[in-house]
Protein backbone atom coordinates (compact mmCIF):
# COMPACT_ATOMS: atom_id res chain seq x y z
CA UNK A 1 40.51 -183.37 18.13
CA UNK A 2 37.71 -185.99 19.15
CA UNK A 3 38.54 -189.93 19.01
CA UNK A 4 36.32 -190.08 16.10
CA UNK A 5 38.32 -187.17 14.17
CA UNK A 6 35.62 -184.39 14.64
CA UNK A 7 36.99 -181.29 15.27
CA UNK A 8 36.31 -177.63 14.79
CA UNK A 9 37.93 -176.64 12.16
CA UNK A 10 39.99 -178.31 8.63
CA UNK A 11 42.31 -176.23 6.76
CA UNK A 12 42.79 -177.74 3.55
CA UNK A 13 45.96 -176.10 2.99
CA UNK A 14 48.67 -174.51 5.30
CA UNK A 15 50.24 -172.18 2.59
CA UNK A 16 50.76 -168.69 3.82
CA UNK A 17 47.16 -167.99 4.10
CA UNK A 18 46.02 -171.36 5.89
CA UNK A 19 48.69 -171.48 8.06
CA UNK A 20 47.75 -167.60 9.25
CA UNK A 21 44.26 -168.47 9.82
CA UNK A 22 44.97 -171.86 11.35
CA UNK A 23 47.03 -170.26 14.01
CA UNK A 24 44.71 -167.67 14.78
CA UNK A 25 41.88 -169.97 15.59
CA UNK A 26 44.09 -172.17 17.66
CA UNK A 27 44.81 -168.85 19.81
CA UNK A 28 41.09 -168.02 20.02
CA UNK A 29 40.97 -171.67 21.60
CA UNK A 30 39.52 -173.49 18.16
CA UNK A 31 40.39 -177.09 17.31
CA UNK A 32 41.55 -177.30 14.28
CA UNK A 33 42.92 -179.69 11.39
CA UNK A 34 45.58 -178.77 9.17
CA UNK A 35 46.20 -180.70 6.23
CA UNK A 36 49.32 -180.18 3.57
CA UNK A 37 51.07 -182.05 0.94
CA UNK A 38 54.03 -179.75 0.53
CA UNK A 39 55.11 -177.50 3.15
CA UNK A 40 53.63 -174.79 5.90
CA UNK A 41 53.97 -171.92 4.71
CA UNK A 42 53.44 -172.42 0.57
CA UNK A 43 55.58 -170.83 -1.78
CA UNK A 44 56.04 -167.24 -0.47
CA UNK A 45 58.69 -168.71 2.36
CA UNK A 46 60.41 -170.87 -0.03
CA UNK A 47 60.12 -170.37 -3.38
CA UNK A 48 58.43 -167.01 -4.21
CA UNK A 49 58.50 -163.61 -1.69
CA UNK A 50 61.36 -164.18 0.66
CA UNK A 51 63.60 -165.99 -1.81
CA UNK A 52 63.61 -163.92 -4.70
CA UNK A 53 63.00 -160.74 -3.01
CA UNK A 54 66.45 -161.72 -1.45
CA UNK A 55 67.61 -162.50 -5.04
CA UNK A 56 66.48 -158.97 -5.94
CA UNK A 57 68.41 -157.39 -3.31
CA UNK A 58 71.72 -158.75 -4.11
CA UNK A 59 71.36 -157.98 -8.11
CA UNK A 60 70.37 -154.12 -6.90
CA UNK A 61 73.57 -154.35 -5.08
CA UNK A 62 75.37 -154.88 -7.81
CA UNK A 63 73.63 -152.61 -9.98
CA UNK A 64 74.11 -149.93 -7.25
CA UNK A 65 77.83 -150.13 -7.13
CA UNK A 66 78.18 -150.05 -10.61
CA UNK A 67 76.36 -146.67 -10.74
CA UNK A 68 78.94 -145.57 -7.69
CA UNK A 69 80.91 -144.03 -10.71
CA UNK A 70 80.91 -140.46 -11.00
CA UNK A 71 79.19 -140.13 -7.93
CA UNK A 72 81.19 -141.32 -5.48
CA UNK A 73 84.01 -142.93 -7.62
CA UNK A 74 85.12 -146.19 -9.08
CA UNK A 75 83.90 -149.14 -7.11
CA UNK A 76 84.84 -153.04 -8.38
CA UNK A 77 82.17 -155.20 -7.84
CA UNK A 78 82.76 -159.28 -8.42
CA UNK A 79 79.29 -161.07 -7.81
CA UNK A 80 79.60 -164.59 -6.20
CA UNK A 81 76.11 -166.37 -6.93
CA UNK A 82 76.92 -169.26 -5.10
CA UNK A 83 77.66 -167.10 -1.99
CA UNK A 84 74.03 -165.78 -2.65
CA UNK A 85 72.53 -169.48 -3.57
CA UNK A 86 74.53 -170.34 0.42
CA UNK A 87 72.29 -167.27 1.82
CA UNK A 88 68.98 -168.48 0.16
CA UNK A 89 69.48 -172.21 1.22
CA UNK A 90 70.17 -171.31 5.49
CA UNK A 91 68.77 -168.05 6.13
CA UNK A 92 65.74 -167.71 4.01
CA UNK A 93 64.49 -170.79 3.24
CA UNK A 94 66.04 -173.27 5.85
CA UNK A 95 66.80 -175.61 3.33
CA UNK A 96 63.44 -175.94 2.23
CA UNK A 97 62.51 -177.57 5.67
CA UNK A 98 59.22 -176.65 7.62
CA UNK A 99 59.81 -178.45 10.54
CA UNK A 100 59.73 -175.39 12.35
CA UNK A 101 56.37 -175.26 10.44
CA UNK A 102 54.89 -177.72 11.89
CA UNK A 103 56.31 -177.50 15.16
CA UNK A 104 54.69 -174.24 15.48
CA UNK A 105 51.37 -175.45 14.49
CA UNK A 106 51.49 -178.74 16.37
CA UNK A 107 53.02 -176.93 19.68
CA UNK A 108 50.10 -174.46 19.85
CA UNK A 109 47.38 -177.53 19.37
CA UNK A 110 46.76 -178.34 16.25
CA UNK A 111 46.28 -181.88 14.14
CA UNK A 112 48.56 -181.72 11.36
CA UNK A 113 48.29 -184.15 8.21
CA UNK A 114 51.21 -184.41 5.47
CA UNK A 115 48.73 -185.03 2.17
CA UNK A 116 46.53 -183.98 -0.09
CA UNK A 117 42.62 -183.28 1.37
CA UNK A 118 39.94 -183.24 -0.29
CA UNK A 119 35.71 -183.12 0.53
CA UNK A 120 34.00 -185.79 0.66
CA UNK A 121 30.89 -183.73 2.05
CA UNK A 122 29.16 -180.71 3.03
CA UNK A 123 31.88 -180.79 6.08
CA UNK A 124 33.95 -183.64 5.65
CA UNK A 125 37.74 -183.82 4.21
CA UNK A 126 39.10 -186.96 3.66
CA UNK A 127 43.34 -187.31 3.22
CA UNK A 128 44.86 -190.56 2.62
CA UNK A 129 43.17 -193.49 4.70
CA UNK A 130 42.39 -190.34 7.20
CA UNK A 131 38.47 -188.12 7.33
CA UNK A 132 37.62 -185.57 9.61
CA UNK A 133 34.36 -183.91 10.28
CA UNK A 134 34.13 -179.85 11.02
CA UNK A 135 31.96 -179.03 13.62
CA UNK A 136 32.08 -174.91 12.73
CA UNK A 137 33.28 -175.51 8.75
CA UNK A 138 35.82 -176.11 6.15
CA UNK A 139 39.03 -173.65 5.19
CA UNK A 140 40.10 -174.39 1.35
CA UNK A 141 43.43 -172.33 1.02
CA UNK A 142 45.18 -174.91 -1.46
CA UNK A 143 47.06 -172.04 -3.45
CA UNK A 144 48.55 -172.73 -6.61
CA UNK A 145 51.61 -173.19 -8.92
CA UNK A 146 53.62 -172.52 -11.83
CA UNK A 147 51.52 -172.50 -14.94
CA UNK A 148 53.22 -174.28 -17.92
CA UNK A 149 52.32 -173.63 -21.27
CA UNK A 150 51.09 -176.54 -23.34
CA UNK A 151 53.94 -176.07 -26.16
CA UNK A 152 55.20 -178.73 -28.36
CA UNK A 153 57.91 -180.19 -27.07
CA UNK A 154 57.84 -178.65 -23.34
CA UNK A 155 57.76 -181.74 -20.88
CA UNK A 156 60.91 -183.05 -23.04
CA UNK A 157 63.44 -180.32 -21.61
CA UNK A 158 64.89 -180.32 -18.38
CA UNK A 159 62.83 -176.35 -17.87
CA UNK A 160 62.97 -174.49 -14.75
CA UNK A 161 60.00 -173.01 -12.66
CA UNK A 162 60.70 -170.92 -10.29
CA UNK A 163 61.00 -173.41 -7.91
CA UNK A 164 64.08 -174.78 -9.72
CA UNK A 165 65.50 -171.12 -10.25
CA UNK A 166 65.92 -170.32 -6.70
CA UNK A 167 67.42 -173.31 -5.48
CA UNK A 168 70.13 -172.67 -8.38
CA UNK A 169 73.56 -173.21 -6.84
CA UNK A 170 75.30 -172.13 -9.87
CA UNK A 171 73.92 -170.04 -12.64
CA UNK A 172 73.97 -171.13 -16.67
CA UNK A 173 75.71 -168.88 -18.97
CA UNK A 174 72.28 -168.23 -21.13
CA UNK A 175 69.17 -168.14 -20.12
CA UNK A 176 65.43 -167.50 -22.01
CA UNK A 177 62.81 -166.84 -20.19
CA UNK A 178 59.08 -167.65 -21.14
CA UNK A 179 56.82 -165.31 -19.71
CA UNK A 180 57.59 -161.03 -19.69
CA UNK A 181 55.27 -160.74 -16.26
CA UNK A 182 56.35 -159.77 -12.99
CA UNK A 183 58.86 -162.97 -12.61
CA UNK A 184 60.12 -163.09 -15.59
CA UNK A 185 61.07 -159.60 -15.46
CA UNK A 186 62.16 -159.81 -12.16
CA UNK A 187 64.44 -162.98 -12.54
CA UNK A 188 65.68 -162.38 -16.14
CA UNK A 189 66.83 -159.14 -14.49
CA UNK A 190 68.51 -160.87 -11.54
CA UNK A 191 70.16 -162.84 -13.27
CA UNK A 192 71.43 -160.57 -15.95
CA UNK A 193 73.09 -159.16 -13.29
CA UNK A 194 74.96 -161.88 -12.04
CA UNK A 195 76.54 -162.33 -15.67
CA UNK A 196 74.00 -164.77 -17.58
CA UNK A 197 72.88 -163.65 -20.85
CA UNK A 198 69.04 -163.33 -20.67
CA UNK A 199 66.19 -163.17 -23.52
CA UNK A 200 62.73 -162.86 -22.56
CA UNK A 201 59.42 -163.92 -24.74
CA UNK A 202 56.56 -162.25 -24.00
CA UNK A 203 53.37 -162.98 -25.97
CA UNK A 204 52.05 -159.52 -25.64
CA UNK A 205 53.33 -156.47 -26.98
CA UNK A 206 55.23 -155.57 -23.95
CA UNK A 207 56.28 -156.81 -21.02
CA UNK A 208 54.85 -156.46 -17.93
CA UNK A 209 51.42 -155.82 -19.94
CA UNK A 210 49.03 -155.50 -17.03
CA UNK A 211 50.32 -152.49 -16.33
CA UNK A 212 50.33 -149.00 -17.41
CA UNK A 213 52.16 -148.46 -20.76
CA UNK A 214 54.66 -146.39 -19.16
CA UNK A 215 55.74 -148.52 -16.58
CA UNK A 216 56.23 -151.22 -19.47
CA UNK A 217 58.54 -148.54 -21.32
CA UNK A 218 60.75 -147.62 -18.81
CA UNK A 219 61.21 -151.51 -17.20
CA UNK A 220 62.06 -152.38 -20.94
CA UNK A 221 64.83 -149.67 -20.86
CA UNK A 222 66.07 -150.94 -17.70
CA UNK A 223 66.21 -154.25 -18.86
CA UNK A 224 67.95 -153.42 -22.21
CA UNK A 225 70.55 -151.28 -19.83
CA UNK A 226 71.57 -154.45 -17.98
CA UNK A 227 72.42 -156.46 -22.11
CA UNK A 228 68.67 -158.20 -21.77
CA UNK A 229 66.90 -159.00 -25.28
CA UNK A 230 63.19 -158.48 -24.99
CA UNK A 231 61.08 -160.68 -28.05
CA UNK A 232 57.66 -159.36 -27.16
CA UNK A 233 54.68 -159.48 -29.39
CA UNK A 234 55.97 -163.42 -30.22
CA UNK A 235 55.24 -166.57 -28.81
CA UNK A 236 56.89 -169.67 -28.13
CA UNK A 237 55.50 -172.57 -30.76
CA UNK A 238 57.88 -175.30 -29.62
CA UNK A 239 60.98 -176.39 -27.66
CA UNK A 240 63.52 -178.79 -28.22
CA UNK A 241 66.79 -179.99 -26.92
CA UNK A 242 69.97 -179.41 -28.90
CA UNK A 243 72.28 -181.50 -26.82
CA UNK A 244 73.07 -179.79 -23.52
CA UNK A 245 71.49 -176.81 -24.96
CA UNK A 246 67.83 -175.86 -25.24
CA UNK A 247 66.26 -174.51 -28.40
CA UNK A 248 62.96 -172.44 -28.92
CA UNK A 249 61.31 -171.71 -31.81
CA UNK A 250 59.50 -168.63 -31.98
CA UNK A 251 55.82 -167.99 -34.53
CA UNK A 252 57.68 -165.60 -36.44
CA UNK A 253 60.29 -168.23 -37.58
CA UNK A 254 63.33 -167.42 -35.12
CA UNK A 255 65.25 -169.86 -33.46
CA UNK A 256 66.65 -169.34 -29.82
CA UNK A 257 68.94 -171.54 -28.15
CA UNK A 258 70.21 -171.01 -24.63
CA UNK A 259 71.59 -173.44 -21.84
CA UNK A 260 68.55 -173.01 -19.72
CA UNK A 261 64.89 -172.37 -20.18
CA UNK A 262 62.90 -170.57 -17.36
CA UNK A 263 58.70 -170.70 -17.53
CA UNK A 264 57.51 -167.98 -16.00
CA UNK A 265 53.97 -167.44 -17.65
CA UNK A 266 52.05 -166.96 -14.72
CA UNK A 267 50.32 -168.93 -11.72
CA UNK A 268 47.68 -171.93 -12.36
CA UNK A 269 44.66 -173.35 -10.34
CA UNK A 270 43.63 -176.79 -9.93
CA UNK A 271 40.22 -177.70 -8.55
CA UNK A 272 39.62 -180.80 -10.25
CA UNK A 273 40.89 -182.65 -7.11
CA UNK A 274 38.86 -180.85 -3.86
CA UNK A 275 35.55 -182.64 -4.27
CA UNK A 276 33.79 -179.46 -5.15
CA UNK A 277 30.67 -181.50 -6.13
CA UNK A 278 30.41 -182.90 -2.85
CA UNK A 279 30.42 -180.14 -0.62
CA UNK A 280 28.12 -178.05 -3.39
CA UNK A 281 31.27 -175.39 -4.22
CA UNK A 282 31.12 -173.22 -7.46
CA UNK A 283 34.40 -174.48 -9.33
CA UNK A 284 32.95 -173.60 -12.88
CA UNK A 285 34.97 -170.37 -13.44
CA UNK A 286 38.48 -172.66 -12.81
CA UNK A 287 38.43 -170.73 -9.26
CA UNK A 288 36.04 -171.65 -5.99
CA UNK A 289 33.42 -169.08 -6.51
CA UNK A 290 33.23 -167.39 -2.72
CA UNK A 291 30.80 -164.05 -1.89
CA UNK A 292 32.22 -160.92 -0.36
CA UNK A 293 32.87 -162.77 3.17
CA UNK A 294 35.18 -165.60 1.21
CA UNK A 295 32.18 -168.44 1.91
CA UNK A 296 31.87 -170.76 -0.61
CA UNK A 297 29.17 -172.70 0.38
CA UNK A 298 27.40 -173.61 4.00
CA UNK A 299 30.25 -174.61 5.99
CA UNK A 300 32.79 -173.92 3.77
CA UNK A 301 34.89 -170.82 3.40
CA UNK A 302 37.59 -170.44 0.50
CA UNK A 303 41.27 -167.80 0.20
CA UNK A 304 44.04 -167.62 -1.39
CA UNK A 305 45.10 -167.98 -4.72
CA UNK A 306 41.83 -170.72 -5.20
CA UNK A 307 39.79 -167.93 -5.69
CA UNK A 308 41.37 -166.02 -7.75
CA UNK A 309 41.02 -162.71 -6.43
CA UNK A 310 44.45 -161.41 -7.40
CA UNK A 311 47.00 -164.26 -7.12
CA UNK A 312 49.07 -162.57 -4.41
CA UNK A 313 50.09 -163.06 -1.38
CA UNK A 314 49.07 -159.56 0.50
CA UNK A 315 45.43 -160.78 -1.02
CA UNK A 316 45.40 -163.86 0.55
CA UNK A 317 46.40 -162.31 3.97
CA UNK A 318 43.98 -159.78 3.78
CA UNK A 319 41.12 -162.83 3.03
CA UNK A 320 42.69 -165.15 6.00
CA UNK A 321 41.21 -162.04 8.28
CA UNK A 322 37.94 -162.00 6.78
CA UNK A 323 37.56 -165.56 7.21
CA UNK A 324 38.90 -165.98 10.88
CA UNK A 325 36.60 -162.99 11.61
CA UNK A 326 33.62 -164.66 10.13
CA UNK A 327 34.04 -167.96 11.63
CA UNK A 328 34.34 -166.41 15.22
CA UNK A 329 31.50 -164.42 14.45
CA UNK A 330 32.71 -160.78 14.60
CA UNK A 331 30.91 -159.81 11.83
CA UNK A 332 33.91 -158.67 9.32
CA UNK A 333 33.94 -156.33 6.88
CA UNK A 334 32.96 -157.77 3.77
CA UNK A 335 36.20 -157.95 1.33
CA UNK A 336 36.52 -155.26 -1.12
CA UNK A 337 39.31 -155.44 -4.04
CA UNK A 338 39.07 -151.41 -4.90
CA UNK A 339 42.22 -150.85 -4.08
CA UNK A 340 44.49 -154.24 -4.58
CA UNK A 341 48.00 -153.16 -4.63
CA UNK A 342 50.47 -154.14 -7.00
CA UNK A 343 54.30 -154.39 -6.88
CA UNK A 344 57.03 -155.85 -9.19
CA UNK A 345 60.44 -155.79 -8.04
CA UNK A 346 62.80 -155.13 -10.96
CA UNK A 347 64.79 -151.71 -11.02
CA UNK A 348 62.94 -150.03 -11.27
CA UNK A 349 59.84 -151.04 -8.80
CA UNK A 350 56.48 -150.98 -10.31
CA UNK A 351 53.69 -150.59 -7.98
CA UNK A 352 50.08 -150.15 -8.82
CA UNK A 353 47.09 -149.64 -7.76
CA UNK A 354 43.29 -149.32 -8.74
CA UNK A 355 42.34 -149.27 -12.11
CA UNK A 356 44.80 -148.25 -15.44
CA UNK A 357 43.92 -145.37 -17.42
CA UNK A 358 42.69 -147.75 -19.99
CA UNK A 359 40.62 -150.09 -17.61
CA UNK A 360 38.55 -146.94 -16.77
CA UNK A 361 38.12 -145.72 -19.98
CA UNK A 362 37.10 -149.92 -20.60
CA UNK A 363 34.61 -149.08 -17.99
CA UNK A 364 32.97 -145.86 -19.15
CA UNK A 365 34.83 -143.73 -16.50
CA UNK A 366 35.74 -140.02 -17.66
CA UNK A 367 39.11 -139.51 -16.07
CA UNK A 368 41.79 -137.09 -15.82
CA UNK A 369 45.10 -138.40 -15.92
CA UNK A 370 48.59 -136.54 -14.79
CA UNK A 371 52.22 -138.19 -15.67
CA UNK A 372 55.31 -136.99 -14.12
CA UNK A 373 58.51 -138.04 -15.39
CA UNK A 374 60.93 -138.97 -11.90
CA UNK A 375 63.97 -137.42 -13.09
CA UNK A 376 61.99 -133.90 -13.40
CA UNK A 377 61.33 -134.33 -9.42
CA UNK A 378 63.91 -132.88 -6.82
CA UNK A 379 64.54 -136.36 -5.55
CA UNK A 380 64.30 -138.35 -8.61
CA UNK A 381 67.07 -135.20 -10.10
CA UNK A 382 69.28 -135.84 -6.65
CA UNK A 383 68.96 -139.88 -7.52
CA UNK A 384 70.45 -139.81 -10.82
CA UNK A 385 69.87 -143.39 -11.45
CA UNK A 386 69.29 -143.83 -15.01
CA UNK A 387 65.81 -145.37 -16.19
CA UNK A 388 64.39 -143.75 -12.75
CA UNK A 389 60.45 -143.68 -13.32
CA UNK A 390 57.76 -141.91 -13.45
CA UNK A 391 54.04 -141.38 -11.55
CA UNK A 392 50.55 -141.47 -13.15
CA UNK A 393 47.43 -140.60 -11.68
CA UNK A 394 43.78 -141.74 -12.93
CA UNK A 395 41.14 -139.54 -11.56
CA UNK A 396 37.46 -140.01 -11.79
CA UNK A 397 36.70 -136.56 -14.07
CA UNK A 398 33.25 -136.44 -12.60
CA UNK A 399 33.90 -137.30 -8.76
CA UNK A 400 37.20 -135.78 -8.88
CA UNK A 401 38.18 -138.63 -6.47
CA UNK A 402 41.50 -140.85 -7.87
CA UNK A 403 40.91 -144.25 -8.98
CA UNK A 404 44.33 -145.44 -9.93
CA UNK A 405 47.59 -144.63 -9.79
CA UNK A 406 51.25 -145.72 -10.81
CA UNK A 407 55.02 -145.36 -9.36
CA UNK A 408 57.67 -146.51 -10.92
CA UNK A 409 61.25 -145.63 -9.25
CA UNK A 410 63.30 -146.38 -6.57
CA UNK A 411 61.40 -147.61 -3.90
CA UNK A 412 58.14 -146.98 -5.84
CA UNK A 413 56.04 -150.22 -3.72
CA UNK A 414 56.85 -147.93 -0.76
CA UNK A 415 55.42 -144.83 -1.80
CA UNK A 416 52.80 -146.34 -3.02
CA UNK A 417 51.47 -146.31 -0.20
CA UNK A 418 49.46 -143.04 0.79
CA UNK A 419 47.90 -143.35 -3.02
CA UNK A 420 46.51 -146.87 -2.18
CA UNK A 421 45.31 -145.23 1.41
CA UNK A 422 43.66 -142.11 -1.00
CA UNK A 423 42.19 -144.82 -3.44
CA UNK A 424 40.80 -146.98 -0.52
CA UNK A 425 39.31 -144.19 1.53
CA UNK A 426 38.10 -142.43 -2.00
CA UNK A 427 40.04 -139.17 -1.23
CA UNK A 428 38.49 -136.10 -3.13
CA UNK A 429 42.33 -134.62 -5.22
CA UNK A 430 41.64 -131.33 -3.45
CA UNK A 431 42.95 -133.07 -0.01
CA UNK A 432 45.65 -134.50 -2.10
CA UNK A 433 47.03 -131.63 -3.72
CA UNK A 434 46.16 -129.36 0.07
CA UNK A 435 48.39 -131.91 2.07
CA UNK A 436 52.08 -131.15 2.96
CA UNK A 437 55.08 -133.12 1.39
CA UNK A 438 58.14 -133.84 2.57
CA UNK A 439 60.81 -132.28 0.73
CA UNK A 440 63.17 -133.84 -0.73
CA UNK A 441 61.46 -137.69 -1.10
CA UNK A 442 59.88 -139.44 -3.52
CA UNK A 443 56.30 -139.35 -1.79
CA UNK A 444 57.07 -135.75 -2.76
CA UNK A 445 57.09 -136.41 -6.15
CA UNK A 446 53.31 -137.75 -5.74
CA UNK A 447 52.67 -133.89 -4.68
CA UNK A 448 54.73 -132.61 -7.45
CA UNK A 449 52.64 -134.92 -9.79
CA UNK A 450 49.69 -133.18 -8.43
CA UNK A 451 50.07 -129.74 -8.61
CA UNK A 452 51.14 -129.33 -4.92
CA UNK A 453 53.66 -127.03 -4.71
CA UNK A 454 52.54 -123.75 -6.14
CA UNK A 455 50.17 -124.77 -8.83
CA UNK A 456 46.94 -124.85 -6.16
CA UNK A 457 43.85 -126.54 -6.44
CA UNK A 458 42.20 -125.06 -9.19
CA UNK A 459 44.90 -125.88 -11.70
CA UNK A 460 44.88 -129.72 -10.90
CA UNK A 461 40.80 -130.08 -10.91
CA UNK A 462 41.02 -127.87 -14.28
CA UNK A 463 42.38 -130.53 -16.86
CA UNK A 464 42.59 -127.72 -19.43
CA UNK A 465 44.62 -125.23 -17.59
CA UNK A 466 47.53 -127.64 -17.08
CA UNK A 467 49.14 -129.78 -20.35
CA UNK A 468 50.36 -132.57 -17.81
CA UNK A 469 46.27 -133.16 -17.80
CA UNK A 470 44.93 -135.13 -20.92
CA UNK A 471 41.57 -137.00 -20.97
């Protein structure tokens, strides 16, 4: 970086995304400027991905040798969360240190600043008593975090995010949960597991609502399996403390008390602070508007979770390439959200992709859908683990091409998969149902949702000669 703090590029933001394209300027020979007020990295490292995913593991563990009976026979299982708390503190998260962060970015050449950027131009980012000018442009990758609800009484409860949850070193005996979503499901489930008694709120009439009704169904038995109450279709009008406990007060009247509250409602953005205004950036939608090559304005590019393209963290990755490729100038592909992947963690796995039967119908698409129970495959039948799953298909009626699709099972983000490839590459169903499947897996149950072993091609494309069709 130049004496008078020019360089070539500022990354306002080293979460996951930032930090990706940051050092993959620095090895095309870039300078660049990386600025962050929390750590490298952002929440995936420390509080999100890696640390719950870990989380996850453990409670499948336990779930796993539970179901050990009458399969293999009787296996005692005594789960030790600080032992698991120990794990996330040194191996996954380091404590919640990035020095090795930093390090990395420093050691390969770049200018790092500890604070909070903003623009105070076109190309200019000023943090604390510090502004730098970009030479090539501007990198906004400034993420986000926990949304909390504006309910009565809220801010006067020691709550958890889940920032607080997974730095738990010892677990409460009760816990309610705001927020039926991906986390909530996903935590409330983990820590069912490890003993805690668990109620979840969910405003809609279902948890996990962004998702196919099905996969709601079956996550709901799964989570009634491991003793968790599910209140959905109620909200949360206020919160209070009750001595050490904490109390909420649901809009149909019930009371709920519990020694811990977790929000998990979802993920919030805050532009108010980048100086949109100055550098001419599109903030009016709550997210920086960006076109299909992520640039916001002249000068400017913006990823991540700022603009709102899917709050996740494969998203922002796959917008960190589009960017470095367009600042080089290699001409990238522009970015196309057809076929965003989903995946929720609980057991069983949710994973997603394209549109929901309903969002078609929403759009005036005439589609065919299949659903095929898991347990009625020859894997999911060899399994035998309980709520197992199940796999819809959306196809485009006209096209014949699939649009969306569904797994929910054991390992369901995995097969997922070759269904995202076949919504991506817009795969006519004939090539589906023609291809060979392994036999026994569950990718094989994708081919036995489609017709693939026997049936042939005419049956599938023919929604009236098969009942598992329905439009």
């Amino acid at each position: 970086m130049a004496v008078d703090g020019s360089t070539d590029v500022i990354i306002v933001g080293l979460g996951t995304c930032g930090e990706d394209v940051a050092l993959r300027l620095l090895a095309a020979g870039l300078e660049v400027v990386g600025i962050e007020p929390r750590l490298i990295g952002g929440e995936c490292p420390f509080f999100a991905c890696l640390p719950t995913k870990s989380m996850v593991r453990s409670a499948n563990l336990v779930a796993e040798a539970r179901r050990a009976d009458g399969l293999v026979g009787r296996v005692k299982v005594e789960p030790d969360w600080p032992l698991i708390a120990a794990r996330i503190r040194s191996e996954i998260t380091g404590g919640w240190d990035d020095s090795n962060g930093v390090a990395r970015f420093e050691g390969r050449g770049g200018t790092f600043v500890r604070g909070r950027g903003h623009l105070t131009g076109p190309r200019t980012v000023a943090a604390g008593d510090q502004e730098f000018t970009a030479r090539r442009g501007v990198v906004i990758a400034t993420g986000s975090q926990p949304a909390i609800p504006p309910i009565p009484g809220l801010g006067s409860v020691p709550y958890w995010t889940t920032r607080d949850a997974v730095q738990a070193e010892q677990l409460p005996q009760s816990l309610i949960v705001l927020g039926g979503g991906a986390v909530g499901c996903e935590l409330g489930q983990v820590f069912a597991r490890f003993g805690v008694t668990v109620t979840i709120v969910e405003a809609a009439d279902r948890v996990l609502p962004g998702e196919e009704p099905i996969a709601s169904e079956l996550v709901a038995a799964a989570l009634a399996d491991d003793g968790i109450t599910i209140r959905a279709g109620q909200r949360a009008v206020s919160v209070a403390a009750n001595g050490p406990a904490v109390v909420v007060d649901l809009d149909d009247g019930t009371h709920l008390t519990a020694e811990r509250l977790l929000v998990a409602v979802g993920r919030s953005v805050d532009v108010s602070a980048l100086g949109a205004a100055a550098a001419g950036l599109d903030v009016s939608s709550g997210f920086v508007a960006v076109d299909d090559h992520l640039r916001a304005a002249d000068g400017v590019w913006a990823m991540g979770d700022v603009t709102g393209k899917g709050l996740l963290t494969h998203v922002a990755l796959y917008q960190a390439s589009i960017v470095v490729a367009d600042i080089l100038g290699r001409d990238p592909r522009p970015a196309d959200y057809r076929a965003l992947p989903r995946a929720t963690f609980t057991d069983p796995e949710v994973a997603s992709v394209g549109v929901t039967e309903v969002e078609a119908r929403q759009l005036g698409i005439g589609v065919t859908v299949t659903t095929k129970d898991m347990a009625a495959t020859f894997r999911g039948w060899l399994h035998r683990t309980g709520n197992q799953g199940a796999t819809k298909l959306v196809v485009d009626r006209t096209s014949g091409i699939l649009i969306g699709a569904t797994v929910v099972g054991p390992h369901a983000g995995e097969v997922l998969g070759m269904l995202q490839a076949a919504v991506h590459l817009r795969t006519p169903l004939e090539e589906l149902v023609g291809m060979m499947y392994a036999f026994p897996t569950f990718v094989g149950g994708v081919g036995e949702a489609l017709g693939a072993y026997g049936l042939g091609i005419v049956r599938v494309l023919d929604p009236d000669a098969d009942p598992l069709f329905s439009d």
